[in-house]
Structure formats: C-alpha cells, structure tokens
Protein backbone atom coordinates (compact mmCIF):
# COMPACT_ATOMS: atom_id res chain seq x y z
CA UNK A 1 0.00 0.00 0.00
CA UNK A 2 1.09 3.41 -0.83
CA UNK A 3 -1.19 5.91 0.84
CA UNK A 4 -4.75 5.43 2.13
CA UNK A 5 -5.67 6.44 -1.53
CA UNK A 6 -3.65 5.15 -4.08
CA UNK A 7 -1.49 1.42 -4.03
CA UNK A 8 1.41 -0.42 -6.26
CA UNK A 9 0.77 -3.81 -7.83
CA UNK A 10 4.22 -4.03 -8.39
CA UNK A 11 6.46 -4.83 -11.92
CA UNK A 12 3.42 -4.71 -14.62
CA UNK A 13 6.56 -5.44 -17.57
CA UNK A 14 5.07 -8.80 -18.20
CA UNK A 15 0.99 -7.73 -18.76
CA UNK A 16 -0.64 -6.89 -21.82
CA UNK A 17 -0.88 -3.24 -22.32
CA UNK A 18 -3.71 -2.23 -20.32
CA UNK A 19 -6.89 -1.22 -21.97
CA UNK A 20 -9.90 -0.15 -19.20
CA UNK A 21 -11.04 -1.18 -16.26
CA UNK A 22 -10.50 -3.78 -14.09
CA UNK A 23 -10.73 -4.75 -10.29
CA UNK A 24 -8.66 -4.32 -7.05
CA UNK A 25 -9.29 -6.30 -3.77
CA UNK A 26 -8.51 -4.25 -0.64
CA UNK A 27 -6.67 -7.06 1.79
CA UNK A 28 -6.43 -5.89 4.87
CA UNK A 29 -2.98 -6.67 6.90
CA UNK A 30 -3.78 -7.22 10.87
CA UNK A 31 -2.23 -5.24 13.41
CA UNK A 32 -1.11 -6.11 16.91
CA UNK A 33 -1.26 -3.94 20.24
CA UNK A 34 -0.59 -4.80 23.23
CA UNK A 35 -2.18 -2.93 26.40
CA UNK A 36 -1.72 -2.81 29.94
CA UNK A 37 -4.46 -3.90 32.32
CA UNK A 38 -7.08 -1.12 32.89
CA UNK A 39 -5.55 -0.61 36.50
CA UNK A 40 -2.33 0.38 34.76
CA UNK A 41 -3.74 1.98 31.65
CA UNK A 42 -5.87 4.27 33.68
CA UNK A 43 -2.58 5.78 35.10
CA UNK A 44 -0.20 5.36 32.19
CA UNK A 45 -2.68 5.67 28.75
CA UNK A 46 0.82 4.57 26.66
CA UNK A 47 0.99 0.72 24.77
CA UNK A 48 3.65 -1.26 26.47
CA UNK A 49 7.20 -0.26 24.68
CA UNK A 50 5.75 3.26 24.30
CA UNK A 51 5.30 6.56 25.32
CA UNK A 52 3.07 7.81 23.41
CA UNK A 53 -0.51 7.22 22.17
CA UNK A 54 -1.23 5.60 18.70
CA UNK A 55 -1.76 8.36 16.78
CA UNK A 56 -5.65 8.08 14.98
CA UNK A 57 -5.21 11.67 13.44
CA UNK A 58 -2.17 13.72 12.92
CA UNK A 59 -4.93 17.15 12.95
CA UNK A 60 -6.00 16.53 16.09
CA UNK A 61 -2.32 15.49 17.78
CA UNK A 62 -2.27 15.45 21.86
CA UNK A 63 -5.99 15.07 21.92
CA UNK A 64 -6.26 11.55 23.10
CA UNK A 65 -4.25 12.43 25.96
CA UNK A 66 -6.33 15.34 26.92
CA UNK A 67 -9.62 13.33 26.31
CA UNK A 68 -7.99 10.32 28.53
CA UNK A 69 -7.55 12.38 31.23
CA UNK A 70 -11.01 14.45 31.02
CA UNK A 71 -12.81 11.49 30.89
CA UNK A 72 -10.80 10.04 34.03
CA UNK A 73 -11.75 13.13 35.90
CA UNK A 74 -15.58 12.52 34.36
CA UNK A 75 -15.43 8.83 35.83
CA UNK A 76 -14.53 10.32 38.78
CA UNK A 77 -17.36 12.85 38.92
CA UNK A 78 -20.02 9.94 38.38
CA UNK A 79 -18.35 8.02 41.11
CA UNK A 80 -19.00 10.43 43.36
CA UNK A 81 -22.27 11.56 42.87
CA UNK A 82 -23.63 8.77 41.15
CA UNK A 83 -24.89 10.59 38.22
CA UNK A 84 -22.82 13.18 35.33
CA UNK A 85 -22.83 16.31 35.19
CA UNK A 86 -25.73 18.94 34.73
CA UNK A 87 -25.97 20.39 31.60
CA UNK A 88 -25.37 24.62 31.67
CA UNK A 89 -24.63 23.83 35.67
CA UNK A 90 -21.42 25.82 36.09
CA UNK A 91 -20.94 24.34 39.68
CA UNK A 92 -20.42 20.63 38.25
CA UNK A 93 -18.45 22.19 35.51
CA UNK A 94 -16.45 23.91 38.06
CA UNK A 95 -16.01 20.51 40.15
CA UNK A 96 -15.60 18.55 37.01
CA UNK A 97 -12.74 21.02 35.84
CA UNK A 98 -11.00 20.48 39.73
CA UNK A 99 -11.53 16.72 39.58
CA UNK A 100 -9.73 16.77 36.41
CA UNK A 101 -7.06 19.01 37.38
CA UNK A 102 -6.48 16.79 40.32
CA UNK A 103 -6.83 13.62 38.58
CA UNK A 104 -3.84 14.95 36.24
CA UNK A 105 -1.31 16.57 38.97
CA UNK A 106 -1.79 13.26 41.57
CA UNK A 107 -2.98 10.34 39.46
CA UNK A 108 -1.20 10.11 36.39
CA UNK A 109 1.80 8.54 35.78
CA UNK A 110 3.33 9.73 32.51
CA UNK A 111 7.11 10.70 32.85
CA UNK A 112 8.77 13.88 31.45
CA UNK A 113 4.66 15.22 30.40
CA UNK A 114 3.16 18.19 31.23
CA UNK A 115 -0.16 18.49 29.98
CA UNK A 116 -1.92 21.60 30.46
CA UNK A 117 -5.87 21.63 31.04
CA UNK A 118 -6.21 25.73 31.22
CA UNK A 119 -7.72 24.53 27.35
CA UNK A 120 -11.04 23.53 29.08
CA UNK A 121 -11.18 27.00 30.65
C-alpha cells in the first residue's frame, strides 16, 4: 500500500498493455497492540514499549491524551455523585474542571509530560 488512496501492484513489464477497467481487492494486513491492564492503563494511557498514544489523526495530535484524562476526571465525577454532570450547571463544571485538574497533577503517571488543562477554561 502506498497511501490510504492510491497502491502499487508491483512490476506490470510482463501484462498486456492495459486497456480499461478492471478490479482491485482491498486485503487488509492485521495489526497487533498490546495494552496494559485497565488498572495500569488508567494511570499510564501509553501501549507497552511506548510513550506515546497511537496516533488516529495527525490534525488533532495530543488530543487523546487530553480526552484520557477528562474522561478520568468525568469517571470520577459519576463516582461520586452517582450521576454526570448537569448540563449549563457551572458548579459541576467547576467541580468537574477540579476533579480533572487533580486527577492529572496526583494520578497520572506519565514521565517527562506536562499536559496543560487551562484549554477547558
């Protein structure tokens, strides 16, 4: 494969010359990850052998790490109140935003990373 949008069928010196049409079959290779328990991966989002996040979009880089950690501090919200936040209720936002600023400063465990969640201001 060449790019998501274009492919090589390799040395064609041995084909007729080619007229019109004709059919491709997309074969899919698979790909192996290993993870980390949830235990671990809840503190440390990284594969094992990694540090760093597979990468699903190169426009939205460092988003999966800010999502992993909002939605840590949103598990925690639910946990303790048994229910998510209000909508429009700016004292659950304001909790939510502390639970997740806590949740990054004493609960992760990401060497050499400084994240910064002043973006959900």
């Amino acid at each position: 494969m060449k790019s998501p949008h274009s492919f090589l069928i390799g040395d064609t010196r041995g084909f007729s010359t080619y007229v019109n049409g004709g059919i491709a079959t997309e074969v899919k290779t698979p790909t192996f990850t290993k993870f980390f328990d949830l235990k671990k991966s809840l503190r440390y989002p990284y594969p094992p052998e990694s540090k760093e996040m597979p990468i699903a979009s190169w426009e939205k880089f460092g988003v999966p790490e800010q999502l992993h950690i909002i939605l840590n501090g949103l598990l925690a919200f639910q946990a303790k109140h048994k229910r998510l936040p209000l909508v429009l209720n700016q004292d659950d936002a304001n909790e939510l935003k502390a639970l997740v600023k806590e949740y990054q400063s004493t609960k992760m465990d990401i060497e050499g990373e400084d994240f910064k969640v002043e973006t959900i201001d």
